[in-house]
Structure formats: structure tokens, C-alpha cells
Protein backbone atom coordinates (compact mmCIF):
# COMPACT_ATOMS: atom_id res chain seq x y z
CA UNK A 1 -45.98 -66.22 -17.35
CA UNK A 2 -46.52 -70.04 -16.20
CA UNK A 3 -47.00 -70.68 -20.27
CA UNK A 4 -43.89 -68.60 -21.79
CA UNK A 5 -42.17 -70.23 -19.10
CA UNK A 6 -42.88 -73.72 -20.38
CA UNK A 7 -42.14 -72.75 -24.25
CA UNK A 8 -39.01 -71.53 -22.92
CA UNK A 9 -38.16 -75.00 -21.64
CA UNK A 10 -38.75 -76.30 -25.16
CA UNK A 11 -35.41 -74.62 -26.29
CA UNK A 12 -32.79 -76.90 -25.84
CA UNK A 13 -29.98 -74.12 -25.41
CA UNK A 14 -32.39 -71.56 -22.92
CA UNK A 15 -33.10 -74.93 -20.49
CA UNK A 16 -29.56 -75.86 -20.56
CA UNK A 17 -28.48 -71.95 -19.64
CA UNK A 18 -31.12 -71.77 -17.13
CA UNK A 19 -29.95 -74.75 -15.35
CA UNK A 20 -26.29 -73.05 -14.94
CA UNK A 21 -27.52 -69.69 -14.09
CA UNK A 22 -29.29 -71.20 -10.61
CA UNK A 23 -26.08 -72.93 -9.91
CA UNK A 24 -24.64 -69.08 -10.62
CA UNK A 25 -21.78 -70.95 -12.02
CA UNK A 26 -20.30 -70.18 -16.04
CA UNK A 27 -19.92 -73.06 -17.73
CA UNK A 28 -16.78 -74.08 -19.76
CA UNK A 29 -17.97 -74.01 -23.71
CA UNK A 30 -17.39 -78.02 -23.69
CA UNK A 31 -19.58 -78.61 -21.02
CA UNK A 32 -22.59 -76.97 -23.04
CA UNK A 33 -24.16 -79.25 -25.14
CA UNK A 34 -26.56 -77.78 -27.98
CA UNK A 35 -25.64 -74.99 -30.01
CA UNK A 36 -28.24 -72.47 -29.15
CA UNK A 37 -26.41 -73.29 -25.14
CA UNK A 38 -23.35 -72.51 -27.01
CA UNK A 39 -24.24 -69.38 -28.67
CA UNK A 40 -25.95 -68.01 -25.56
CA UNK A 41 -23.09 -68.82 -23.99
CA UNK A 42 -21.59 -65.63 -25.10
CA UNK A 43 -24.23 -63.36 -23.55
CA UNK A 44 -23.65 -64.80 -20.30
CA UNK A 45 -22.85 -61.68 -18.06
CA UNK A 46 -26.18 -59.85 -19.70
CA UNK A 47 -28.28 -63.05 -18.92
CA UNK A 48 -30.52 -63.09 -16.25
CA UNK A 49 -33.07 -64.98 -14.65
CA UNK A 50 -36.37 -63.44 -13.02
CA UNK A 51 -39.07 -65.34 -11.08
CA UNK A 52 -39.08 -67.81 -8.73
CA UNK A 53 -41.52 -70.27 -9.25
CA UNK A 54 -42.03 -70.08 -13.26
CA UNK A 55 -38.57 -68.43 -13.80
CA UNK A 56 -38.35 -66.85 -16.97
CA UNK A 57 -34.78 -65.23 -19.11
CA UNK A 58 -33.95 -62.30 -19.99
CA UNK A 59 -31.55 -60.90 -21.72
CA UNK A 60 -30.21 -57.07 -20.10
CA UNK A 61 -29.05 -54.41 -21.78
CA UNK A 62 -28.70 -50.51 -22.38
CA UNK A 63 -30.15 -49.05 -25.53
CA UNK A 64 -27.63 -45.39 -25.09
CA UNK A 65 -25.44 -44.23 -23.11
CA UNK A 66 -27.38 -42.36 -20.87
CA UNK A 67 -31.05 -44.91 -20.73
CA UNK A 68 -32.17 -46.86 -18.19
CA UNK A 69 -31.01 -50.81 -18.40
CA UNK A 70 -34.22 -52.91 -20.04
CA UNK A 71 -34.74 -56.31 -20.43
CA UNK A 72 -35.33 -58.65 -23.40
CA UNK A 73 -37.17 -61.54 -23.33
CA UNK A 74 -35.20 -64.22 -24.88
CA UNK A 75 -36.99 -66.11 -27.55
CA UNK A 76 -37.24 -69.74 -28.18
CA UNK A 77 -36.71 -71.09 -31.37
CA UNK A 78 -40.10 -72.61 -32.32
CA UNK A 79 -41.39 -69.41 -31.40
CA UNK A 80 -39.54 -66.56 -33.68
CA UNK A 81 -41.02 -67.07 -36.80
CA UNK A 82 -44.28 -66.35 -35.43
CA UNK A 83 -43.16 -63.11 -34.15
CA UNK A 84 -41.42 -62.02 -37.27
CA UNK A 85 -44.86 -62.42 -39.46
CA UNK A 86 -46.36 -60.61 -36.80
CA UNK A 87 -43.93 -57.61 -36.21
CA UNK A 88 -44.01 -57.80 -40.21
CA UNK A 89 -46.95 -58.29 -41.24
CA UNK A 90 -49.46 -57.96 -38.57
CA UNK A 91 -51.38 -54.74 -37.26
CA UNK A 92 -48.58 -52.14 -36.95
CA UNK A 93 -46.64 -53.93 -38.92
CA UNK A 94 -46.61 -52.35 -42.30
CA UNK A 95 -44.27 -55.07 -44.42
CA UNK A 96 -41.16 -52.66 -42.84
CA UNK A 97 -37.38 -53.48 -44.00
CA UNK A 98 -35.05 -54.87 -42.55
CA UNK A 99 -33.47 -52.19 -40.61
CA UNK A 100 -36.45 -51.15 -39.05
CA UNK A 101 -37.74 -54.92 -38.67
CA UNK A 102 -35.11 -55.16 -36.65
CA UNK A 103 -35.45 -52.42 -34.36
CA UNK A 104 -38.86 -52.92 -33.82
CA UNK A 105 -37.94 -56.84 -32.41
CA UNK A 106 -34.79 -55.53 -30.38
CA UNK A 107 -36.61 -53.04 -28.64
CA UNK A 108 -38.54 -56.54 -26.88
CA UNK A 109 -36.97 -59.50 -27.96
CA UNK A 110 -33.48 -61.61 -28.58
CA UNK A 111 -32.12 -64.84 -29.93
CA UNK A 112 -28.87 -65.09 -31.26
CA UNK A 113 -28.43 -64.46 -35.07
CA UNK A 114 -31.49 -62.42 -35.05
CA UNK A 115 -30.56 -59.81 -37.36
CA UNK A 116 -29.38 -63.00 -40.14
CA UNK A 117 -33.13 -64.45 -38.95
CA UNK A 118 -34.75 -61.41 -39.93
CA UNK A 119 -32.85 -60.75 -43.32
CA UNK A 120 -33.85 -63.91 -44.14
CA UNK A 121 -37.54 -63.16 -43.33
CA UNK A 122 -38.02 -60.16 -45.26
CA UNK A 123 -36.48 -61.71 -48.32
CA UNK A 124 -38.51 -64.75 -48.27
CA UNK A 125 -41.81 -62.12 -47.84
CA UNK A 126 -43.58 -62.38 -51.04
CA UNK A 127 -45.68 -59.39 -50.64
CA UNK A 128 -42.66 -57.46 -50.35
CA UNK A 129 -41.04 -59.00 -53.39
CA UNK A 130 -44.21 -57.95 -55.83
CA UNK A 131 -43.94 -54.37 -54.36
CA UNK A 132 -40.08 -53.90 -55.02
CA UNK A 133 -39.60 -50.93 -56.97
CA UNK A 134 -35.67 -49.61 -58.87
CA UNK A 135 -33.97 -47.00 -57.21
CA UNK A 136 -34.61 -43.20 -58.56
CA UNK A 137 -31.52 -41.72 -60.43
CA UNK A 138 -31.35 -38.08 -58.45
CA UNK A 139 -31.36 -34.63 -60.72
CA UNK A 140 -29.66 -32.35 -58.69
CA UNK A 141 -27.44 -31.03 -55.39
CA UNK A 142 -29.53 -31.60 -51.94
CA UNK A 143 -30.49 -28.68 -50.51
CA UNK A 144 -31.74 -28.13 -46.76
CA UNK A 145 -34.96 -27.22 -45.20
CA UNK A 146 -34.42 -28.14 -41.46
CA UNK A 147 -36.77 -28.46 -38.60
CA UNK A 148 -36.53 -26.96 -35.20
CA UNK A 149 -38.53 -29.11 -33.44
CA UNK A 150 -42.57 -31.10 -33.08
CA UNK A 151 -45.03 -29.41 -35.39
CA UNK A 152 -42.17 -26.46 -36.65
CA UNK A 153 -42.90 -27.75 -40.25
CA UNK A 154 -45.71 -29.93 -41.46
CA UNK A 155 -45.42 -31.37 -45.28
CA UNK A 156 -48.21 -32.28 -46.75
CA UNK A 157 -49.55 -33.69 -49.94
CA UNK A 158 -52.16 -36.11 -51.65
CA UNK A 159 -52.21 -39.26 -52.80
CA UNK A 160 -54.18 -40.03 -56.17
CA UNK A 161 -54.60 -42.48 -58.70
CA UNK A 162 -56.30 -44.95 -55.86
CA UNK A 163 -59.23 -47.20 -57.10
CA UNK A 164 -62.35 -45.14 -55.55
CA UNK A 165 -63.28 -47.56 -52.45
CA UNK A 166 -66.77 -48.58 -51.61
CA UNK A 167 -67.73 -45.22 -49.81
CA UNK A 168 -66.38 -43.25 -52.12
CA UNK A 169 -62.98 -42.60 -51.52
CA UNK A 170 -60.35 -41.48 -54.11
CA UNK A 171 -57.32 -40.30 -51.87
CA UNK A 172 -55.55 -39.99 -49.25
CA UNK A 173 -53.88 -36.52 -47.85
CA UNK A 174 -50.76 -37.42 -46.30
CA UNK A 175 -49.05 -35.10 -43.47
CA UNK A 176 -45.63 -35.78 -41.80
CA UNK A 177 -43.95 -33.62 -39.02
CA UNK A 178 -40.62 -32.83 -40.67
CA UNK A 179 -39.27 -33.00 -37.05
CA UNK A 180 -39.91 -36.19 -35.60
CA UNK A 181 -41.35 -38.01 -39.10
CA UNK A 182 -44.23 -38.38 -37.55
CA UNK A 183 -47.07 -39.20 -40.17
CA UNK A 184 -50.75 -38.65 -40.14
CA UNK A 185 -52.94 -39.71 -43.41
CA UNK A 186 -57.05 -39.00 -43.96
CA UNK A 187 -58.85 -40.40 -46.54
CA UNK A 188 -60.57 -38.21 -48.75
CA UNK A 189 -63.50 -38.44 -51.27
CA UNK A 190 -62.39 -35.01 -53.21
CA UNK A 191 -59.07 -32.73 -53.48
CA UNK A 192 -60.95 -29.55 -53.13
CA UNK A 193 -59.40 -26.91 -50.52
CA UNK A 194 -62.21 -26.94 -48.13
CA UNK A 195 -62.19 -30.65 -47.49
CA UNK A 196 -58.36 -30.44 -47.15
CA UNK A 197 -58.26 -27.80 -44.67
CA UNK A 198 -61.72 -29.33 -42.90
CA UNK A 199 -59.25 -32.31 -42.11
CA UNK A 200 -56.55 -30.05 -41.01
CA UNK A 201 -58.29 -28.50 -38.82
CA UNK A 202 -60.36 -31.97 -37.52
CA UNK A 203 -57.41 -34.46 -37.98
CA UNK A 204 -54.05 -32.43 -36.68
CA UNK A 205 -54.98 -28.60 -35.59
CA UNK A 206 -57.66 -29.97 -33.05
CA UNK A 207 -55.76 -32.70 -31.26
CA UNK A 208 -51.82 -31.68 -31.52
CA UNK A 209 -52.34 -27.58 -32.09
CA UNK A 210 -51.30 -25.44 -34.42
CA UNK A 211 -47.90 -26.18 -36.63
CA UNK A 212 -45.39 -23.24 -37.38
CA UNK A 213 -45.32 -23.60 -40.64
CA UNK A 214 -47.01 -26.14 -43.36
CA UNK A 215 -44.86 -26.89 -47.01
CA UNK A 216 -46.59 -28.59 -49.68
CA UNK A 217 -46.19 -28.26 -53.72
CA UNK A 218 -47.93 -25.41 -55.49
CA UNK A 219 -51.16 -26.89 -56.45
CA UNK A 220 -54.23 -24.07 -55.86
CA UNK A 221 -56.12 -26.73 -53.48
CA UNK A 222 -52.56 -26.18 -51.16
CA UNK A 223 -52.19 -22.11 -51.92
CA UNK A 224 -55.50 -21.06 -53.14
CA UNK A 225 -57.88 -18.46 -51.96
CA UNK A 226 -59.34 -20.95 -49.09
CA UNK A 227 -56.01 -22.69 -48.06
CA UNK A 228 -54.14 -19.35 -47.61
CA UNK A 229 -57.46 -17.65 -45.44
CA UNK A 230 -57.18 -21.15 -42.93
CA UNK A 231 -53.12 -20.24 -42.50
CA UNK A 232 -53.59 -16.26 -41.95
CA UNK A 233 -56.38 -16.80 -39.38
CA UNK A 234 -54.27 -19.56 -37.85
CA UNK A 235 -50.69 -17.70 -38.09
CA UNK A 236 -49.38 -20.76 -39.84
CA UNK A 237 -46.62 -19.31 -42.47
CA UNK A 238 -46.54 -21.01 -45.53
CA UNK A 239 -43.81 -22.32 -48.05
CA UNK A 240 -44.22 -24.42 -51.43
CA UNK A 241 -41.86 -26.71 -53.65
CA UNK A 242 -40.27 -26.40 -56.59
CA UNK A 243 -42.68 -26.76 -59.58
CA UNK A 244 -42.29 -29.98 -61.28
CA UNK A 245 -39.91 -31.23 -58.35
CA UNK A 246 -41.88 -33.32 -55.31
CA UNK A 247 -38.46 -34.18 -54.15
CA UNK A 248 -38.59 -30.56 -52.43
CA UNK A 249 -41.16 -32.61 -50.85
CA UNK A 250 -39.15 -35.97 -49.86
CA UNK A 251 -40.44 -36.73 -46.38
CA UNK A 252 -43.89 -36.81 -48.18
CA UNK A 253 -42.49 -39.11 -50.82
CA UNK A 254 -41.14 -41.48 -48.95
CA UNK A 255 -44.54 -41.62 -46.43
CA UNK A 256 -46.37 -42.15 -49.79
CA UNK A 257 -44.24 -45.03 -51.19
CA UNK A 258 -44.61 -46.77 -47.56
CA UNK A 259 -48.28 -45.82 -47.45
CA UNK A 260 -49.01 -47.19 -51.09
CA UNK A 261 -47.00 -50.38 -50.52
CA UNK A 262 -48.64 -51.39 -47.14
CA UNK A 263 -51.98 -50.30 -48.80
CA UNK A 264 -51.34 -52.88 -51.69
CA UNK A 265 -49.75 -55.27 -49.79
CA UNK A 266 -53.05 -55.26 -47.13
CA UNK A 267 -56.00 -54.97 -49.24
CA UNK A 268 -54.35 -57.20 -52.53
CA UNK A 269 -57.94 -59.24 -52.61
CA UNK A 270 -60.25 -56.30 -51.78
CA UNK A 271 -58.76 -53.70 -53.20
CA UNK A 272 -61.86 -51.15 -53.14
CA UNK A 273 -62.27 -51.20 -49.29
CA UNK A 274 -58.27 -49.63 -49.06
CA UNK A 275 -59.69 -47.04 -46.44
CA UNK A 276 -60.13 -49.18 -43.50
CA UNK A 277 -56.44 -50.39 -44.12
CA UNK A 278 -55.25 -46.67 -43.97
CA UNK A 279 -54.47 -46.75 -39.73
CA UNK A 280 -52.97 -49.41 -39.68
CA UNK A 281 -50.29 -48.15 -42.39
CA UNK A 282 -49.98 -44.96 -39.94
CA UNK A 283 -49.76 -47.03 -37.08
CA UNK A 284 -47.13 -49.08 -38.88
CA UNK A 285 -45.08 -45.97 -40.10
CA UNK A 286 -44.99 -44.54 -36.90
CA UNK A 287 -44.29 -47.48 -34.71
CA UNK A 288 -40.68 -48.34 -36.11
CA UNK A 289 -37.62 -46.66 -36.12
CA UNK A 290 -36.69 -43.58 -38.48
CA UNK A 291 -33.72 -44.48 -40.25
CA UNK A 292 -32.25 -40.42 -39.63
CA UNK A 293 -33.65 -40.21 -36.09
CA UNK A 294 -32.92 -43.46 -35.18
CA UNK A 295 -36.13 -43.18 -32.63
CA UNK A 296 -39.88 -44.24 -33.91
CA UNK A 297 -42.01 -40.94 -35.23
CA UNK A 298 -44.48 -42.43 -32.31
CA UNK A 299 -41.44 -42.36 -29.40
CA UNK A 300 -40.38 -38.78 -30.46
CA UNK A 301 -43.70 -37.16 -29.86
CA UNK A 302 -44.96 -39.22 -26.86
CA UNK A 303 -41.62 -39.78 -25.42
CA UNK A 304 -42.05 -43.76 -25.20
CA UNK A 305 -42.97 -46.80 -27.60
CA UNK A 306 -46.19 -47.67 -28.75
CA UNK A 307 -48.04 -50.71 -27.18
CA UNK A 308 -48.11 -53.16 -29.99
CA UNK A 309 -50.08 -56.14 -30.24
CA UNK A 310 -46.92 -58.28 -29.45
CA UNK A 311 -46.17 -56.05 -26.34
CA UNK A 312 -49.66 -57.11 -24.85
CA UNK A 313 -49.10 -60.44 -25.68
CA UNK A 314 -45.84 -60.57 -24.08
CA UNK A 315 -46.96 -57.72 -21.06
CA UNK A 316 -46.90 -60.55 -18.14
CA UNK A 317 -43.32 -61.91 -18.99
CA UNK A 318 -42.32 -58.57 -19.50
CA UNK A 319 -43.93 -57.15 -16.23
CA UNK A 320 -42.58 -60.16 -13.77
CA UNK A 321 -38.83 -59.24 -15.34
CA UNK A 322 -39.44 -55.39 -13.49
CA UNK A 323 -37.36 -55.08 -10.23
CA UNK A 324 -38.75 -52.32 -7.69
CA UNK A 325 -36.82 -49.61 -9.03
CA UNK A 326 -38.60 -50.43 -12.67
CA UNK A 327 -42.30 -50.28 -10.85
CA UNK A 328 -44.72 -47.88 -12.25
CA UNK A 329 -44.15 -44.18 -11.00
CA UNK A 330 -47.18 -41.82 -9.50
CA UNK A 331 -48.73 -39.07 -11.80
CA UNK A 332 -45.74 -36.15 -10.84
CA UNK A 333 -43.18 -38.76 -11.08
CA UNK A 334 -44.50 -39.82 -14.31
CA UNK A 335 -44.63 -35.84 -16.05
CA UNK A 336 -40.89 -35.07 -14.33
CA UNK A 337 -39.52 -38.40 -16.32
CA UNK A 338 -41.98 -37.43 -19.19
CA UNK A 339 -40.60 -34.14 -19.57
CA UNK A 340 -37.07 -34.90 -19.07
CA UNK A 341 -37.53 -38.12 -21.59
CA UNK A 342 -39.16 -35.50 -24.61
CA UNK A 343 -36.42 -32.89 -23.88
CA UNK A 344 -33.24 -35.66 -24.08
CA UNK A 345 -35.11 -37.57 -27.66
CA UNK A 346 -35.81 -34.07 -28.98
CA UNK A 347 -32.14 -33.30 -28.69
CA UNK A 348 -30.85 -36.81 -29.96
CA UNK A 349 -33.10 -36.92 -32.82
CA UNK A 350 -32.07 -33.12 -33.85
CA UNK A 351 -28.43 -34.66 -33.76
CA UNK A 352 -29.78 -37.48 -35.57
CA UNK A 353 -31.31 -35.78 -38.53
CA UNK A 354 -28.24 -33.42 -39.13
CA UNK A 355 -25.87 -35.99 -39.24
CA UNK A 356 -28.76 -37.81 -41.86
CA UNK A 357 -29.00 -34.69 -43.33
CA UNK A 358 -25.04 -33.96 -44.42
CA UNK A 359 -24.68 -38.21 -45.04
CA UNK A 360 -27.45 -37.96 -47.36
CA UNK A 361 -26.19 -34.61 -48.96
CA UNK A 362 -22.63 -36.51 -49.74
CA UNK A 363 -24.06 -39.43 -51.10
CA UNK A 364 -26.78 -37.66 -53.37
CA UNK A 365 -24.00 -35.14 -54.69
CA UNK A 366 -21.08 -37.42 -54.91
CA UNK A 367 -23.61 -39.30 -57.66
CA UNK A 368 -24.44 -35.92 -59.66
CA UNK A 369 -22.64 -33.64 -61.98
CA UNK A 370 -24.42 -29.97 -61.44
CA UNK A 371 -24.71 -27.92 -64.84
CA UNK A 372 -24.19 -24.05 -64.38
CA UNK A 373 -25.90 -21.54 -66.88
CA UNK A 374 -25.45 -17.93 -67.31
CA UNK A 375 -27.86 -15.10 -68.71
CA UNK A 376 -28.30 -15.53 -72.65
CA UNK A 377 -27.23 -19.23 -72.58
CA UNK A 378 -29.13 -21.07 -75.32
CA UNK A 379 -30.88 -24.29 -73.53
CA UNK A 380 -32.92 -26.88 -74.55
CA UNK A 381 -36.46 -26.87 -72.43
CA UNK A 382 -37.95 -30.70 -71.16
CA UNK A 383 -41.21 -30.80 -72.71
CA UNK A 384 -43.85 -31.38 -69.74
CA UNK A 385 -47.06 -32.23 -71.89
CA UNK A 386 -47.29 -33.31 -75.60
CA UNK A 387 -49.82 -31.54 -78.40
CA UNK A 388 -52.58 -32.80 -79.84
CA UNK A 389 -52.54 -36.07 -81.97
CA UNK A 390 -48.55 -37.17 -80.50
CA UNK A 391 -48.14 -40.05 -78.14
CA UNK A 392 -45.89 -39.89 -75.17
CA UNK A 393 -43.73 -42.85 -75.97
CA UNK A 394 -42.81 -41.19 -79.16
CA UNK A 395 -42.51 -37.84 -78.40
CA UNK A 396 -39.40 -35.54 -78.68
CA UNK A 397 -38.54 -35.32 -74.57
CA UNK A 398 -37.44 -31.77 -74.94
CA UNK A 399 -38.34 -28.39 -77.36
CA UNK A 400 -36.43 -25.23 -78.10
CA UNK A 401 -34.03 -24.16 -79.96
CA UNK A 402 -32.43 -26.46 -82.26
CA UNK A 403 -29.44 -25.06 -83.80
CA UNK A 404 -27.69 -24.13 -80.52
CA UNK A 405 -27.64 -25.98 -77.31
């Protein structure tokens, strides 16, 4: 506390602010003199100061409507970029965007022009540069699969085409509660049912229950013999994509491209030891906002944040800024707020992903023209492999008829 309180007092514009909040007296905007003073200036009725001997300042405000007023810790200026690479790049990190970036240091922190500071960041990140990939051109109307609530629908999928690591790993099987976006991923040295639903049952089944229902694509290791005995005995019902379409899939998708990108972007000089790096991705995806939700996959489950390491390095300054009402509860006060915390995000995130849902849907058909076809129509087919002795690049892309189309 002594020691945040002295960087603080490096800041030219948080001394001068703290020296007119103990005369509890605004100051005109001439009579500030530095220009962090003068944009601080225009926080000045959610500025406060806490502590008496090491005083410390905050910045107050109200995340919604109906939360609980928090504090932020306002951050001196020598001391933000070494946040940033931390929220960014450090454990539970993940190389996020912007957006969620953003959230992540809000939830804690302010300075004004943060949100310019950490566009800034993330386009000077190099790691993120070299992982960039174009936008995907969509195919077809969006169609709905909605959950009800935690573990009502768990995608899953795998991850190949990873280098095999030191121990022997070759993928990764990636599960995300459609609800909350909550992501888990194992490792796994084969894609063979019984290690898949081994993990299930080890990884998920074991520690959060049993999910309602589980959607993956139509591969035999998902919908085989083995896969389909583990969901009878469990009661788990069972529904499969589109063949040829892992958009039916998207949640997935979109884990995987975060997943493969942090994995790349961690392990660039050891590439082979990509396991151990694997938690930390999860940890990373689950720690910062959804963009649909707009609550953290790891907020929506456990009903608060996830301690960070730049939570426990900030706990003290944090911890002296708590007035009596803010003081730790007992057990039963605890599970009544719990419960009553759970039941409000479950209901704002259900909000949330509907109103995602139908902004997504507009966007994604406003960009498509949908082609109609009636019995007898003559079609061309997409060709999905080529025949012996042809090479891909040169390859017809589609086979049929080819008088009529």
C-alpha cells in the first residue's frame, strides 16, 4: 500500500488531484497545472481518496444498473504499460483484442484515454500482427441453436494438425458451454472415442456434472458405437453438424482460432512442448469478457471474476479502498449473495446472447444472397476430394452435369 502510494506520487496530475481532494475543494481548470490534473479533472465527483496515512485514489463507479459501486485504482503513467503487457500477454492473458483488453483493465484499473492507450498497445503487439488472419466470406443464412442455461449444450471438437509435443501429444479436444462460453481444452495423444470420452468423463462430467446435451460434427470418434454407449448411460442427448459445415459448430471455431493463436503466440521458440501452454490459453479465454454476454465465461459460472496475477499484485491497494459495508461476508451471507449473483448474470447473459444472436443474424444475412432449388433442378456438385494423379490447385472445384446448370 505504502509503495503504490509512493508511485502514485510520481504522477504529476494524481499528486496535484490528491492535494485538492484533502482540501475537499474543486479546483477551477486554470488552477490545475499538468495535463493528466487536467484530464482527471473531469472525473472529479467519482474520485476518491482512501487511507489515511499512505492515502491512495480511486476512481468509483457502477458497472450496471443494478451492481454494487466498485472502485478503480487509478494508474500512474509510468506504470500502465507494464500492466497492459501483462493483462496482454502475461498468464491469463492470451494476446486478447482490444475489446476484451479493455474490459479485462476496467474491471481494476483507470487512467484517462485508456481505451486510445490500449488500441495503441494491441496494434504495436507483434505477436498479434504475425497471427492476423482475413476475415471468412459466410455461405449461407444464420440459423439458431440456443442455450437455456450452464451445461444445457456442450460443443465439442478437436484440434489437429499440431506438431506432436515431447510426450506425445497430437491434439487438443476443445469443449465450450454454449451458455456461458465457457471453454475447457485436454490435450490428447490420439482421436480415438475411448480417450475422448475418458476425458469427458475425467475433465468435465466429474467436476461440473452431467451436460443436457453435447453437439459436435459427425465424425465416428463423436457418434460411434463407444461415444453414443457414454451418452445413453449418462442421459446426455446428442445432436451433430452439418456435414462439411463446422460453422454449425461456431462457438468451437472461434475457441479454436483463440486457442491456436495463443498456442503459437506462447510456445513460438519451443514449439513441441505446446501442452504445458494449453491452461493458460483456457485461463486466458475464460478470464475476459464474451463479446455476446458481455460477462467473462469464468464470471458466468462462478458468479465473480477470476483472481488474476495483476489482482494479487494489486490485492492490498485494492483491499484498503473497501469501506465496512464492502468487508468480507460469513459463509450464509456469502451463498445468499452467491445465489442471487448466478441467478441475475444467468438472466443478463441470456439477454445478452439473444440480442448477439439476432445482431449477428442481420449482419451475416444482410452480406448473403440465399439460392432456392426445387425437386429435379439440375445443379452443379462442389467436388470435396480430387482422383488419382490431379492436383488440388488445378482441379475443376465442382463436377456434374455439364450441359445444364
Amino acid at each position: 500500500m505504502a509503495e503504490f502510494h509512493r508511485e502514485q506520487q510520481r504522477d504529476d496530475g494524481i499528486r496535484e488531484i490528491m492535494t485538492w481532494k484533502k482540501r475537499r475543494v474543486r479546483p477551477k481548470q486554470n488552477h490545475v497545472h499538468s495535463s493528466g490534473a487536467t484530464q482527471l479533472l473531469r472525473e472529479w465527483s467519482r474520485l476518491v481518496v482512501q487511507g489515511d496515512d499512505k492515502p491512495v485514489l480511486y476512481r468509483r463507479v457502477q458497472p450496471e444498473r443494478d451492481a454494487p459501486m466498485c472502485l478503480q485504482i487509478v494508474m500512474p503513467q509510468h506504470l500502465r504499460r507494464e500492466l497492459l503487457e501483462q493483462s496482454h500477454a502475461g498468464f491469463g492473458g492470451g494476446h486478447q483484442g482490444t475489446a476484451k483488453l479493455e474490459s479485462m483493465v476496467r474491471r481494476q484499473f483507470y487512467w484517462p484515454g485508456l481505451q486510445a492507450d490500449v488500441k495503441a498497445f494491441c496494434r504495436q503487439c507483434v505477436d498479434c500482427s504475425l497471427r492476423k488472419d482475413p476475415p471468412r466470406a459466410p455461405q449461407a443464412s444464420l440459423g439458431s441453436l440456443q442455450a437455456a442455461g450452464f451445461m444445457d449444450r456442450l460443443d465439442i471438437d478437436i484440434v489437429s494438425g499440431l506438431p506432436v509435443s515431447d510426450d506425445g501429444y497430437r491434439y487438443i479436444l476443445t469443449c465450450i458451454d454454449a451458455f456461458t462460453r465457457f471453454v475447457w481444452a485436454f490435450p490428447l495423444k490420439t482421436q480415438e472415442a475411448t480417450e475422448i470420452v475418458q476425458t469427458l468423463m475425467d475433465g468435465i462430467v466429474a467436476v461440473f456434472g452431467v451436460p443436457k446435451r453435447v453437439h459436435s460434427d459427425q465424425g465416428k470418434n463423436f457418434v460411434g458405437k463407444v461415444a453414443s454407449l457414454f451418452y445413453k448411460r449418462l442421459g446426455i442427448q446428442q445432436s451433430t453438424t452439418t456435414a462439411y459445415h463446422p460453422q454449425g459448430s461456431g462457438y468451437c471455431e472461434r475457441s479454436h482460432r483463440f486457442l491456436v493463436d495463443t498456442l503459437a503466440k506462447l510456445s513460438r521458440d519451443h514449439q513441441r512442448q505446446w501442452p504445458r501452454y494449453v491452461s493458460a490459453a483456457v485461463l486466458a479465454f475464460n478470464a475476459n469478457a464474451s463479446a455476446s454476454t458481455g460477462f467473462s465465461p469464468y464470471e458466468s459460472v462462478f458468479g465473480r471474476p477470476p483472481p488474476l496475477p495483476t489482482d494479487l499484485a494489486y490485492s492490498q491497494v485494492r483491499s484498503a479502498g473497501l469501506t465496512d459495508a464492502q468487508a468480507p461476508p460469513d459463509t450464509l451471507q456469502y451463498l445468499s449473495k452467491l445465489q442471487q449473483t448466478l441467478t441475475r448474470t444467468d438472466q443478463l447473459v441470456m439477454q445478452a446472447s439473444v440480442a448477439s444472436h439476432e445482431r449477428n443474424k442481420l449482419r451475416h444475412d444482410a452480406r448473403i444472397v440465399e439460392h432456392t432449388y426445387a425437386v429435379g433442378d439440375r445443379v452443379w456438385m462442389r467436388r470435396r476430394a480430387v482422383t488419382g494423379g490431379e492436383v488440388r490447385k488445378l482441379a475443376s472445384h465442382w463436377e456434374g452435369d455439364r450441359n445444364r446448370f
